[in-house]
PDB file of N, CA and C in Angstrom:
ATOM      1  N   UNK A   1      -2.885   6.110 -12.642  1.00  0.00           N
ATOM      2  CA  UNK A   1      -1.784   6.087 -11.702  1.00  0.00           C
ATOM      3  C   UNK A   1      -1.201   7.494 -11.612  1.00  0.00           C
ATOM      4  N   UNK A   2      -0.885   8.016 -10.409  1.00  0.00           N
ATOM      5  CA  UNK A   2      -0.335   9.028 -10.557  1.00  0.00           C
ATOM      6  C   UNK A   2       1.076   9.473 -10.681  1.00  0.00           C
ATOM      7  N   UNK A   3       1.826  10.698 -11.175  1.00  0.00           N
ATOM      8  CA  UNK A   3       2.858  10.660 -11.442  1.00  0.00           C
ATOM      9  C   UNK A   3       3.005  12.037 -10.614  1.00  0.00           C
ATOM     10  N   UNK A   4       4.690  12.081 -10.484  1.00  0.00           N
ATOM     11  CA  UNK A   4       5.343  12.991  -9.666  1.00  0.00           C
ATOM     12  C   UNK A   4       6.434  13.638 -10.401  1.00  0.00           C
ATOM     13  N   UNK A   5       6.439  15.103 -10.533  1.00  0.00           N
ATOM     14  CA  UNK A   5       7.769  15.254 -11.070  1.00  0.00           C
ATOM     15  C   UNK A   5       8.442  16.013 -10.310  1.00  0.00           C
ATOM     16  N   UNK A   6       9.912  15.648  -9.467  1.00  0.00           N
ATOM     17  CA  UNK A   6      10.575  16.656  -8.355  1.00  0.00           C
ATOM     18  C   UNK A   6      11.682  17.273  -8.817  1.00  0.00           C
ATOM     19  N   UNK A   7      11.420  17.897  -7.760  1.00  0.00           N
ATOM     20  CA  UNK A   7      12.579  19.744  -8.134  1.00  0.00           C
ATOM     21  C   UNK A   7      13.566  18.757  -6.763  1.00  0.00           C
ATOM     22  N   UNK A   8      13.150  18.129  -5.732  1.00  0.00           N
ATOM     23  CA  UNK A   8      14.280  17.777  -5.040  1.00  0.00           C
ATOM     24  C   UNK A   8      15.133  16.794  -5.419  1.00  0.00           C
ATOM     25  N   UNK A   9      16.585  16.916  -5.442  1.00  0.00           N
ATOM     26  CA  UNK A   9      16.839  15.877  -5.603  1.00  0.00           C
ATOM     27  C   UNK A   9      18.508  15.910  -4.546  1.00  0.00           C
ATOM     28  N   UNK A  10      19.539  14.640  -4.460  1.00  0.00           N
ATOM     29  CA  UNK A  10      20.171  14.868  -3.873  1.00  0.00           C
ATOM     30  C   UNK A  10      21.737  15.408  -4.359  1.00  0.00           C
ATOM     31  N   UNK A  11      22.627  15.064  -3.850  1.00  0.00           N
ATOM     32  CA  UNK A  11      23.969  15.925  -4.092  1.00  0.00           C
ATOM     33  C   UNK A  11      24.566  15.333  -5.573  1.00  0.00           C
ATOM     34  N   UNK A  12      23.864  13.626  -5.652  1.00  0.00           N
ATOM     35  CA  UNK A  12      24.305  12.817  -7.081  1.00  0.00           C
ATOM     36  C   UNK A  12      23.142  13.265  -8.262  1.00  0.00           C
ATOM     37  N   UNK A  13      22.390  14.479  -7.922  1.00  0.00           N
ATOM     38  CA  UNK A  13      21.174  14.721  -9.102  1.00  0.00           C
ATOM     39  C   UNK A  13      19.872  13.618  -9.390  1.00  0.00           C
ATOM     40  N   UNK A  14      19.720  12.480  -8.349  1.00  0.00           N
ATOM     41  CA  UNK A  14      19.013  11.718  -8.293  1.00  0.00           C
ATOM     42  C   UNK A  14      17.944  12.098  -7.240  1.00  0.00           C
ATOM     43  N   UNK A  15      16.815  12.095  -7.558  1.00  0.00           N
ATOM     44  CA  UNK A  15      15.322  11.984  -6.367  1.00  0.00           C
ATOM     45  C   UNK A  15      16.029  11.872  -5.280  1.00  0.00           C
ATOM     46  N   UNK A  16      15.965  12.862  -4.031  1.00  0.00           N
ATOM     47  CA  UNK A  16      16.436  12.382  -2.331  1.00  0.00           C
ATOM     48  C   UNK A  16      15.515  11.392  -2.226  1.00  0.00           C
ATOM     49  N   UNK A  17      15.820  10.488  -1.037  1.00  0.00           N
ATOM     50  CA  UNK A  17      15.223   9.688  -0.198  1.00  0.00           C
ATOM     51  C   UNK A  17      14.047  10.174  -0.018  1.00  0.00           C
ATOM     52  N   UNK A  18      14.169  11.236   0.922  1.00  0.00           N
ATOM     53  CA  UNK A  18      13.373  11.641   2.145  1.00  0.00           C
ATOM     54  C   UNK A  18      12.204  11.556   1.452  1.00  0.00           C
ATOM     55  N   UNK A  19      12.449  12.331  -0.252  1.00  0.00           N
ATOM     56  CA  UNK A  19      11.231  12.838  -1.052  1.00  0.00           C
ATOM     57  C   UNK A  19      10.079  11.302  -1.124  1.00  0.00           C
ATOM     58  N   UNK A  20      10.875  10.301  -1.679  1.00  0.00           N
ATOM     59  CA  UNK A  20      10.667   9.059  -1.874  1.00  0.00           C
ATOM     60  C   UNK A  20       9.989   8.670  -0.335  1.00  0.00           C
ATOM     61  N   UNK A  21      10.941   8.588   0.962  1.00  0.00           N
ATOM     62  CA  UNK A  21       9.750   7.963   2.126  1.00  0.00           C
ATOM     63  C   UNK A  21       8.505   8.913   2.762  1.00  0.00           C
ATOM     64  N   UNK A  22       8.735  10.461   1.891  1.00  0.00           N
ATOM     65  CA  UNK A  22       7.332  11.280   2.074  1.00  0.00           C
ATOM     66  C   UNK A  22       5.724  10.244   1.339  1.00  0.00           C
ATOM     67  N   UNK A  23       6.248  10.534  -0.188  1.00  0.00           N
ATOM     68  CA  UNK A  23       5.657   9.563  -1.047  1.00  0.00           C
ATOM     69  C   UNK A  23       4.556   8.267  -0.508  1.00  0.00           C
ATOM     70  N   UNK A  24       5.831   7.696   0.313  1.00  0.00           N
ATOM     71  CA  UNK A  24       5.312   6.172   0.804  1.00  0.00           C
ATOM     72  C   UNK A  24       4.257   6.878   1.744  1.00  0.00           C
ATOM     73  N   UNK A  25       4.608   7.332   2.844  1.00  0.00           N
ATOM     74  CA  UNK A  25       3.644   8.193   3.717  1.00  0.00           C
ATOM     75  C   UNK A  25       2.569   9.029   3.006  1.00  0.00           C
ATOM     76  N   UNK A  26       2.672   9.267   2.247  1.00  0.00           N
ATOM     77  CA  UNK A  26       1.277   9.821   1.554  1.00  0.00           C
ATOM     78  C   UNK A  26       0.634   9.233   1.160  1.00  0.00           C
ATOM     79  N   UNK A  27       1.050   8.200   0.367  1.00  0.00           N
ATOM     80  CA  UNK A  27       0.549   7.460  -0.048  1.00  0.00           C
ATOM     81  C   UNK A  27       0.055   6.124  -0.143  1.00  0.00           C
ATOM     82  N   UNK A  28       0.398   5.694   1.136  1.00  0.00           N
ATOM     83  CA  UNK A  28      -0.378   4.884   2.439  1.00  0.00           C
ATOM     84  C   UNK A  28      -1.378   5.408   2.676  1.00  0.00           C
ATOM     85  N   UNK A  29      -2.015   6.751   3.072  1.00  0.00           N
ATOM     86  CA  UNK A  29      -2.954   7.665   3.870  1.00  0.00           C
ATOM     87  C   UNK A  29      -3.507   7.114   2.790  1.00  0.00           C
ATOM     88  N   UNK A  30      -3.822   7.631   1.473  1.00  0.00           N
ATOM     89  CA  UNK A  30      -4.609   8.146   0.379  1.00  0.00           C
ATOM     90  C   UNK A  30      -4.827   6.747   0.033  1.00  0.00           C
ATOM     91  N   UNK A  31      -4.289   5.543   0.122  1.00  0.00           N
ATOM     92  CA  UNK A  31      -4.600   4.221  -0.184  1.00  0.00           C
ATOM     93  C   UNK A  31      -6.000   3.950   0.599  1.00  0.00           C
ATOM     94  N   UNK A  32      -6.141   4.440   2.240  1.00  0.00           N
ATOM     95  CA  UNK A  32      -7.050   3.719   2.764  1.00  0.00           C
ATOM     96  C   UNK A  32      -7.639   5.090   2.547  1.00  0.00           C
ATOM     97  N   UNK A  33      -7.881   6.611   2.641  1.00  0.00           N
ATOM     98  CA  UNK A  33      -8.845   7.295   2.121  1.00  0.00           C
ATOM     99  C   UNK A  33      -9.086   6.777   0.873  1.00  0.00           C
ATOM    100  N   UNK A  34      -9.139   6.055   0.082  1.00  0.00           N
ATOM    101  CA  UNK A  34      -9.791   5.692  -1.350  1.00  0.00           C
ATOM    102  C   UNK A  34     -10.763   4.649  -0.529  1.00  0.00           C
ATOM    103  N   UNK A  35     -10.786   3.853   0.331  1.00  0.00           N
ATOM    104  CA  UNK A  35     -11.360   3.086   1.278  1.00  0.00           C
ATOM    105  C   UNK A  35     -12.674   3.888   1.832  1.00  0.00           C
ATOM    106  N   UNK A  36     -12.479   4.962   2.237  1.00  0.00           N
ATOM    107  CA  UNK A  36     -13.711   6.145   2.468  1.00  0.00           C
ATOM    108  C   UNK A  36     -13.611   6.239   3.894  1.00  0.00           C
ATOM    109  N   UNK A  37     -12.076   6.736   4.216  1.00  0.00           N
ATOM    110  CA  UNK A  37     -11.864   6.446   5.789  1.00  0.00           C
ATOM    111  C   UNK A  37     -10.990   8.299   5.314  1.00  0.00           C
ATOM    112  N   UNK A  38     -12.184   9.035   6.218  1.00  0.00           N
ATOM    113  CA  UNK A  38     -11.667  10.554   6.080  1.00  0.00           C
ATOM    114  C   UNK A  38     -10.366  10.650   6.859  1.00  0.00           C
ATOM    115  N   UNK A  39     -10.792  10.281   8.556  1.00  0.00           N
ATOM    116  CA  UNK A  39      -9.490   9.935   9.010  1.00  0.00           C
ATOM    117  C   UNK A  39      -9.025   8.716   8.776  1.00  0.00           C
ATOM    118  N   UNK A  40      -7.550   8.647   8.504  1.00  0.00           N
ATOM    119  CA  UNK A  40      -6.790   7.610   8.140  1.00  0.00           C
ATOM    120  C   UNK A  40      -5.793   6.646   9.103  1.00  0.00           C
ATOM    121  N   UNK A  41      -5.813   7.184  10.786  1.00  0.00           N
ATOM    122  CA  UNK A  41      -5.171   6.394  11.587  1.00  0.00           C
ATOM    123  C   UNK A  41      -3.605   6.922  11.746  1.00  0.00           C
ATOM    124  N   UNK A  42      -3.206   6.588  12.438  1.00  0.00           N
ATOM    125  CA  UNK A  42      -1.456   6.887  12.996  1.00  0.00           C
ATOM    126  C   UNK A  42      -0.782   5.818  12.385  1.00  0.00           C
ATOM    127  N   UNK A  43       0.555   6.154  12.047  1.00  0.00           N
ATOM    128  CA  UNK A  43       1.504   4.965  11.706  1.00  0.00           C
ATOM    129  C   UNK A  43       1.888   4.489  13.110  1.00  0.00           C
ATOM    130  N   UNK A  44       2.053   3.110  11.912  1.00  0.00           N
ATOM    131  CA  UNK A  44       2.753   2.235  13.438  1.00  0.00           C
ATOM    132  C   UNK A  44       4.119   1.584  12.947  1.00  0.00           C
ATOM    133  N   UNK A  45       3.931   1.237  11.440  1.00  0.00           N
ATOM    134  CA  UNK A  45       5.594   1.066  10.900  1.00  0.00           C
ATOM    135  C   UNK A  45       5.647   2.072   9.182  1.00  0.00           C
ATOM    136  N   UNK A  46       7.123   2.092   9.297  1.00  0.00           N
ATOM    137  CA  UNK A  46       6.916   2.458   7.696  1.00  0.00           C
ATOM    138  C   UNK A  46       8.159   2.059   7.368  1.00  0.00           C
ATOM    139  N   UNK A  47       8.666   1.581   6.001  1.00  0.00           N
ATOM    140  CA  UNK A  47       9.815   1.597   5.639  1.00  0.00           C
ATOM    141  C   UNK A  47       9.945   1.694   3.972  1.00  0.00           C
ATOM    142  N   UNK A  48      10.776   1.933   3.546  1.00  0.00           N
ATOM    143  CA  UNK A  48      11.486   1.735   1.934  1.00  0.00           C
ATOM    144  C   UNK A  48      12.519   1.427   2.036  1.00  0.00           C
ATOM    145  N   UNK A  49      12.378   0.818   0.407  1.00  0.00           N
ATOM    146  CA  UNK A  49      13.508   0.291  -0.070  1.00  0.00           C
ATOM    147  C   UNK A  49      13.685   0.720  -1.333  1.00  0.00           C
ATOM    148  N   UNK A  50      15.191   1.170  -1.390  1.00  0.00           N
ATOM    149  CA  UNK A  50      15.823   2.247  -2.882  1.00  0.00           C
ATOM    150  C   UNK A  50      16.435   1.345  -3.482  1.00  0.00           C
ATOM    151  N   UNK A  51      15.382   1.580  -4.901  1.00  0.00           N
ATOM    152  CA  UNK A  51      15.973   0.153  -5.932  1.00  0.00           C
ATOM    153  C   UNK A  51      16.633   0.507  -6.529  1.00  0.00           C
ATOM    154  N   UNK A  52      16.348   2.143  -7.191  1.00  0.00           N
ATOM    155  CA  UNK A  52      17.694   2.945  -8.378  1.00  0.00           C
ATOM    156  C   UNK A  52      16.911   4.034  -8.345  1.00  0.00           C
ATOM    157  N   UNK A  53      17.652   4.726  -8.755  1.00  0.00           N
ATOM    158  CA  UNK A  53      17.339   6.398  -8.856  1.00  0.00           C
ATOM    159  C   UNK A  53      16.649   7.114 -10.280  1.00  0.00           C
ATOM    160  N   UNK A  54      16.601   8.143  -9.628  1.00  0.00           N
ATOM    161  CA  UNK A  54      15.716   8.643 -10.730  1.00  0.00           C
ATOM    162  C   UNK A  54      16.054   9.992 -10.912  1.00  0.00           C
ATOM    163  N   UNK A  55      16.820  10.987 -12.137  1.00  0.00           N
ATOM    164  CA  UNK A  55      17.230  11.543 -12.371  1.00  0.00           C
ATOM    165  C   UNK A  55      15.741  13.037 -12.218  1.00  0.00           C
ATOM    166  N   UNK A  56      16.669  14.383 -12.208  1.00  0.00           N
ATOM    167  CA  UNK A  56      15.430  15.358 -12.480  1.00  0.00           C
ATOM    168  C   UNK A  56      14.797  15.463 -13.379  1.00  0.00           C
ATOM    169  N   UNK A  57      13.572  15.996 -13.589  1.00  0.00           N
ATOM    170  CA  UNK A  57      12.466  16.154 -14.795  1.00  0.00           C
ATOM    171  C   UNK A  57      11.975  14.591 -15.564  1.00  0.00           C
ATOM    172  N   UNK A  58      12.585  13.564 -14.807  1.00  0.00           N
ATOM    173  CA  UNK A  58      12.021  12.390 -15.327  1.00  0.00           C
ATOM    174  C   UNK A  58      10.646  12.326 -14.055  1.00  0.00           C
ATOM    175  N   UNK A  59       9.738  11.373 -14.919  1.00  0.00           N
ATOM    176  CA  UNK A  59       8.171  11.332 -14.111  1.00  0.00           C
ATOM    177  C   UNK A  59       8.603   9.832 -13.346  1.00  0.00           C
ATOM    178  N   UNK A  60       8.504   9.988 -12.186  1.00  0.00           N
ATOM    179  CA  UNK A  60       8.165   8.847 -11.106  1.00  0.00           C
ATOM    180  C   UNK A  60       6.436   8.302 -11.510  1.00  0.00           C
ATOM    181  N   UNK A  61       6.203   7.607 -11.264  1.00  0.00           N
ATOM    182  CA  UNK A  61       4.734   6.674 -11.407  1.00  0.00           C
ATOM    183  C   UNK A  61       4.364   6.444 -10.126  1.00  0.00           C
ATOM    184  N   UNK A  62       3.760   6.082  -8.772  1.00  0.00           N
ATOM    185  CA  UNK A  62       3.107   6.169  -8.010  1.00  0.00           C
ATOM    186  C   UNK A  62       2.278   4.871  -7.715  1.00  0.00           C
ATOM    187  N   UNK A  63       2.357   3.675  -7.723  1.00  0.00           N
ATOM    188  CA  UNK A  63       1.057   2.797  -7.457  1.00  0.00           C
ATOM    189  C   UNK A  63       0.772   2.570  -5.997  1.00  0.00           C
ATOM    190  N   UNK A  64       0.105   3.353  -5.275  1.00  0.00           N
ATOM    191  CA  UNK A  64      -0.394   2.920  -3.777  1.00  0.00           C
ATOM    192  C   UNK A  64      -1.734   1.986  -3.600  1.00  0.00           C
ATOM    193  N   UNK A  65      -1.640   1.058  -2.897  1.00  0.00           N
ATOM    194  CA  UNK A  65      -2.432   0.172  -2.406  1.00  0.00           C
ATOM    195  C   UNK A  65      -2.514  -0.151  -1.117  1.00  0.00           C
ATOM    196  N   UNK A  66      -4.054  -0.289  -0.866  1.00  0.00           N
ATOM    197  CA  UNK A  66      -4.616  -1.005   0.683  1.00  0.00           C
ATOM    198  C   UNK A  66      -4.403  -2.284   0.252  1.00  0.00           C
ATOM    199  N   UNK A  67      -3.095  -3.275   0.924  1.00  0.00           N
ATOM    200  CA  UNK A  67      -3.547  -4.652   1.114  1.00  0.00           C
ATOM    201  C   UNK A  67      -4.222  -4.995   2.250  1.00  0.00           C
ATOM    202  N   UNK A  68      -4.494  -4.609   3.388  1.00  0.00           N
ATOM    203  CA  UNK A  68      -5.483  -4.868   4.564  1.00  0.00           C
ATOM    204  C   UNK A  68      -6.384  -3.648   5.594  1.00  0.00           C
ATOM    205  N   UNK A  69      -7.285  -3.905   5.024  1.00  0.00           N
ATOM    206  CA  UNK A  69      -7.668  -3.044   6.450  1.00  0.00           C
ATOM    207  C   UNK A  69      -8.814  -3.535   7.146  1.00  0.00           C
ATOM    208  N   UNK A  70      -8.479  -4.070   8.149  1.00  0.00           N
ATOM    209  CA  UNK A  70      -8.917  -4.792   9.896  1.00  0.00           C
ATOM    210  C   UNK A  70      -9.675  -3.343  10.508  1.00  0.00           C
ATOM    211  N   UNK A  71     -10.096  -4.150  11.384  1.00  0.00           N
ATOM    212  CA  UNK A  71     -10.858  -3.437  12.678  1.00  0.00           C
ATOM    213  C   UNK A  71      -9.817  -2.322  13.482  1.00  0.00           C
ATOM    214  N   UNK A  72      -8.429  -3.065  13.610  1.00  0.00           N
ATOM    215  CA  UNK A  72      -7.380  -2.274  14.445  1.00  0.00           C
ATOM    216  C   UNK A  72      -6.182  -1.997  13.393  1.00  0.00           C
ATOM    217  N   UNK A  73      -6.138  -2.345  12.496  1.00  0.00           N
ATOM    218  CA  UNK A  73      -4.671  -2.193  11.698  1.00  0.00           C
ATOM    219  C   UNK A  73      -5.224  -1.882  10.018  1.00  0.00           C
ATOM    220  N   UNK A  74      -4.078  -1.292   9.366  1.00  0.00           N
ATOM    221  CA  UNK A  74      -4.386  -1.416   7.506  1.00  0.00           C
ATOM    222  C   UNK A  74      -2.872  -1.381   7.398  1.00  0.00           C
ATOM    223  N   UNK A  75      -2.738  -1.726   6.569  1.00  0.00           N
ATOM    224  CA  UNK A  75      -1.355  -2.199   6.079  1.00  0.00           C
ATOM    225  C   UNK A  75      -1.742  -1.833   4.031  1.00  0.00           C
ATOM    226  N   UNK A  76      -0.754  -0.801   4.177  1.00  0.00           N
ATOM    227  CA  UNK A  76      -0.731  -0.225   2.707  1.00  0.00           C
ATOM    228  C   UNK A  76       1.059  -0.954   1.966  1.00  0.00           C
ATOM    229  N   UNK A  77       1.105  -0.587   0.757  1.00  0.00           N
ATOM    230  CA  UNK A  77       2.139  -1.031   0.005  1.00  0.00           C
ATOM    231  C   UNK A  77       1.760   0.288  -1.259  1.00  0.00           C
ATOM    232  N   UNK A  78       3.737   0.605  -1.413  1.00  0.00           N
ATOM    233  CA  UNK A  78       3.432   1.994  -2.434  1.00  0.00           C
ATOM    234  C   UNK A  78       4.375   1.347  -3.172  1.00  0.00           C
ATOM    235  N   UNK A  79       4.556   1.458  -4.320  1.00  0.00           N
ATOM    236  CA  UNK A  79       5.487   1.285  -5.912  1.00  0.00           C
ATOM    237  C   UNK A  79       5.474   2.528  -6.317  1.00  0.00           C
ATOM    238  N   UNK A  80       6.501   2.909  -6.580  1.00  0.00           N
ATOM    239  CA  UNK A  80       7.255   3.763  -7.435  1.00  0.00           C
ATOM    240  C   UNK A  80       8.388   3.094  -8.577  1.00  0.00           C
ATOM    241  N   UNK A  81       8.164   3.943  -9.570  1.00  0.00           N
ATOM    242  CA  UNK A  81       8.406   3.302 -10.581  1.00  0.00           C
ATOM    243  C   UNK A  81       8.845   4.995 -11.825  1.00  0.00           C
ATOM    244  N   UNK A  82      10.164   4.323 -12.748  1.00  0.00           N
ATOM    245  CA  UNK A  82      10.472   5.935 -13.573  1.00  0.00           C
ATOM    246  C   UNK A  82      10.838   4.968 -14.976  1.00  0.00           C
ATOM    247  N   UNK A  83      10.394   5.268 -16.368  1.00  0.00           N
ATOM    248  CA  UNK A  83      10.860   4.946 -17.167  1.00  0.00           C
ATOM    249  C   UNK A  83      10.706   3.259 -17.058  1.00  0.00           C
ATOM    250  N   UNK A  84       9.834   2.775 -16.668  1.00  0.00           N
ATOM    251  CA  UNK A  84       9.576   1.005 -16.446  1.00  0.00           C
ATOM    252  C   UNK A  84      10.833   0.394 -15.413  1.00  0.00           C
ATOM    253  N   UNK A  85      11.581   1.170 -14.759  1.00  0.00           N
ATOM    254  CA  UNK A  85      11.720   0.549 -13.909  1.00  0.00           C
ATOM    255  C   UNK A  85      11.380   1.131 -12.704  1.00  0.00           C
ATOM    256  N   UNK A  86      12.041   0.230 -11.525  1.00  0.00           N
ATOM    257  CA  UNK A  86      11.335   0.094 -10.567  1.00  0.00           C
ATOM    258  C   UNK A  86      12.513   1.018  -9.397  1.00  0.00           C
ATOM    259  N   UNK A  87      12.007   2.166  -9.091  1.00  0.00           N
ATOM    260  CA  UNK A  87      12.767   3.264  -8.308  1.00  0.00           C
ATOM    261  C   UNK A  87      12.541   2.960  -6.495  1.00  0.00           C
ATOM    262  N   UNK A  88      11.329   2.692  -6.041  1.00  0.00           N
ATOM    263  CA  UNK A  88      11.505   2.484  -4.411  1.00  0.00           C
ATOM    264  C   UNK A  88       9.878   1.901  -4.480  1.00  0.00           C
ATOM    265  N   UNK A  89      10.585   0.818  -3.424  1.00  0.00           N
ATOM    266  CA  UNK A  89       9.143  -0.247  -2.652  1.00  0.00           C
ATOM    267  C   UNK A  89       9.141   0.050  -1.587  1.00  0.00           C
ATOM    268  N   UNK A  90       7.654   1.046  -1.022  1.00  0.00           N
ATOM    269  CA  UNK A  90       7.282   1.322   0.305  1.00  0.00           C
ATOM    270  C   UNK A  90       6.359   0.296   1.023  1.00  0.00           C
ATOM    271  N   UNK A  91       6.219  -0.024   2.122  1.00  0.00           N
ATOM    272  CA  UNK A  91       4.867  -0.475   3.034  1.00  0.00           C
ATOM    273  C   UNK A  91       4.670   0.576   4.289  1.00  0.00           C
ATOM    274  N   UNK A  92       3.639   0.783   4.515  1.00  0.00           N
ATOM    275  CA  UNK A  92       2.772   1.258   5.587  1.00  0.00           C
ATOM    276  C   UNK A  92       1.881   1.054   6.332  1.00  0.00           C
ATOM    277  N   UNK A  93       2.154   0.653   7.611  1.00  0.00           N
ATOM    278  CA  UNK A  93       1.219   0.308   8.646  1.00  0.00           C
ATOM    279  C   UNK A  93       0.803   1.600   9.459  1.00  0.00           C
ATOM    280  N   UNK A  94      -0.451   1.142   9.680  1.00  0.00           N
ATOM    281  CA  UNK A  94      -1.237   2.225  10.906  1.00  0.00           C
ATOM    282  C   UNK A  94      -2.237   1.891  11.298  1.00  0.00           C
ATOM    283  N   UNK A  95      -2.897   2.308  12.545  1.00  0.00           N
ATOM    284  CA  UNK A  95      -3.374   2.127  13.408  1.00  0.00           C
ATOM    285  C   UNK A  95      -4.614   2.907  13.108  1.00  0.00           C
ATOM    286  N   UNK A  96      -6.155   1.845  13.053  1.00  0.00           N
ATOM    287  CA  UNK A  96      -7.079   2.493  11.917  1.00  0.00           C
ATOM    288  C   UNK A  96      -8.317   2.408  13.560  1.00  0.00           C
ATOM    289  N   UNK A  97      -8.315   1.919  14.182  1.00  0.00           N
ATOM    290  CA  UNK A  97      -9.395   1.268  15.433  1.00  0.00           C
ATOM    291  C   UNK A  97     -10.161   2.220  15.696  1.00  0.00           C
ATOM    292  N   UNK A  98      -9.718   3.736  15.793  1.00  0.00           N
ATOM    293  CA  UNK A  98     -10.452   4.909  16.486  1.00  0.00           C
ATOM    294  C   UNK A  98     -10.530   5.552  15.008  1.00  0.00           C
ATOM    295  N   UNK A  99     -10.045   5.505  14.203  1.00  0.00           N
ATOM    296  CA  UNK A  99     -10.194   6.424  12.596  1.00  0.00           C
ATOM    297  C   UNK A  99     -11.681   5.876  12.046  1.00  0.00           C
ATOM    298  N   UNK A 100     -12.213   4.744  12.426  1.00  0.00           N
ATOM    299  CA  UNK A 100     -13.286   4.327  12.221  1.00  0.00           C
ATOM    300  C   UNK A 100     -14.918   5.020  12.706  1.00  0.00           C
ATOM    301  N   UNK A 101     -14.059   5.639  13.745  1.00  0.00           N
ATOM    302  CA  UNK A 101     -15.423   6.992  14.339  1.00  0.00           C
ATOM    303  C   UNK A 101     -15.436   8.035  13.728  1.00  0.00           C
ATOM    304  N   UNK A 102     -14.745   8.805  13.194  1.00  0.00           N
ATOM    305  CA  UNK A 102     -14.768   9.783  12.095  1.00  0.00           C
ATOM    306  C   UNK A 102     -16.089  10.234  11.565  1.00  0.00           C
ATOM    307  N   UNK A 103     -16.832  11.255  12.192  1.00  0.00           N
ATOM    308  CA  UNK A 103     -18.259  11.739  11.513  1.00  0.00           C
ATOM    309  C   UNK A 103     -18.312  11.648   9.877  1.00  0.00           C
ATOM    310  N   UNK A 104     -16.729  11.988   9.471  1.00  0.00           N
ATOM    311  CA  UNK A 104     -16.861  12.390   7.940  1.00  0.00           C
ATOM    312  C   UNK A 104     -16.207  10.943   6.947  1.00  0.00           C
ATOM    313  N   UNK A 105     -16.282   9.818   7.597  1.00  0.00           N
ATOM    314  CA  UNK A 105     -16.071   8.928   6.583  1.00  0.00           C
ATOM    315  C   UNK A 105     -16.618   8.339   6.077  1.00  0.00           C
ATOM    316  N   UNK A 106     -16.895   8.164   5.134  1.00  0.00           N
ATOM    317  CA  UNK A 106     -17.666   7.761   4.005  1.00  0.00           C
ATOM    318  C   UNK A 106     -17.610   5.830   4.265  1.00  0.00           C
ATOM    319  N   UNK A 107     -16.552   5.806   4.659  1.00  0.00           N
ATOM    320  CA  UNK A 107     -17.203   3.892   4.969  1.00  0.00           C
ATOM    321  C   UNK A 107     -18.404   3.297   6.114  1.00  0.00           C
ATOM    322  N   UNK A 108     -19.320   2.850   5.697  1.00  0.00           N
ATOM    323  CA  UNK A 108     -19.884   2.220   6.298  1.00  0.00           C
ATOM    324  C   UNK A 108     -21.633   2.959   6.201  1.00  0.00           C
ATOM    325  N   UNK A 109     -21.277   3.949   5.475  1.00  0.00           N
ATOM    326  CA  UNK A 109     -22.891   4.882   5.140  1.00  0.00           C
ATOM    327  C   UNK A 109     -23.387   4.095   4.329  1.00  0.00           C
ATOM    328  N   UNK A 110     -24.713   4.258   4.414  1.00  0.00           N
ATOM    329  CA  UNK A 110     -25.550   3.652   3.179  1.00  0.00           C
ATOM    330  C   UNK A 110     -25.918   4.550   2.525  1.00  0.00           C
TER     331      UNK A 110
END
């Protein structure tokens, strides 16, 4: 699992947001590139939710996952997580239909 350690944080010394819904957005992409999809498609939704904060020089944890990926859609889900608990729950949708032509993706080669 990967871990994150940020220099951003906000005016209360806790991880910003923004840093946290970058995260989710990255780590949506890199859910369905583990899939072997070089291009990864456009978003079509994204959101988080801030469960508690996470102070500087503490390590965030990272769990991104593909729960679907269709012909036209993938739908990812990111966990973040500091010290066993649970810091922000992302999901990510995007639009995969034309990412499927991609000369350089590795899904579907033999």
């Amino acid at each position: 699992m990967p871990r994150l350690v940020f220099l951003v944080q906000n005016r209360l010394g806790s991880v910003h947001g923004g840093l946290l819904a970058t995260v989710v957005d990255m780590g949506g992409s890199l859910a369905l590139a583990s899939k072997g999809l070089f291009a990864t498609g456009v978003s079509t939704d994204i959101n988080i939710s801030y469960i508690s904060g996470a102070k500087q020089n503490e390590i965030i944890s990272v769990d991104a996952r593909c729960d679907k990926l269709g012909k036209t859609l993938a739908f990812t889900s990111v966990e973040m997580t500091c010290n066993g608990k649970l810091v922000a729950l992302g999901r990510h949708n995007k639009f995969v239909a034309q990412a499927y032509s991609h000369p350089e993706n590795e899904i579907g080669k033999k």
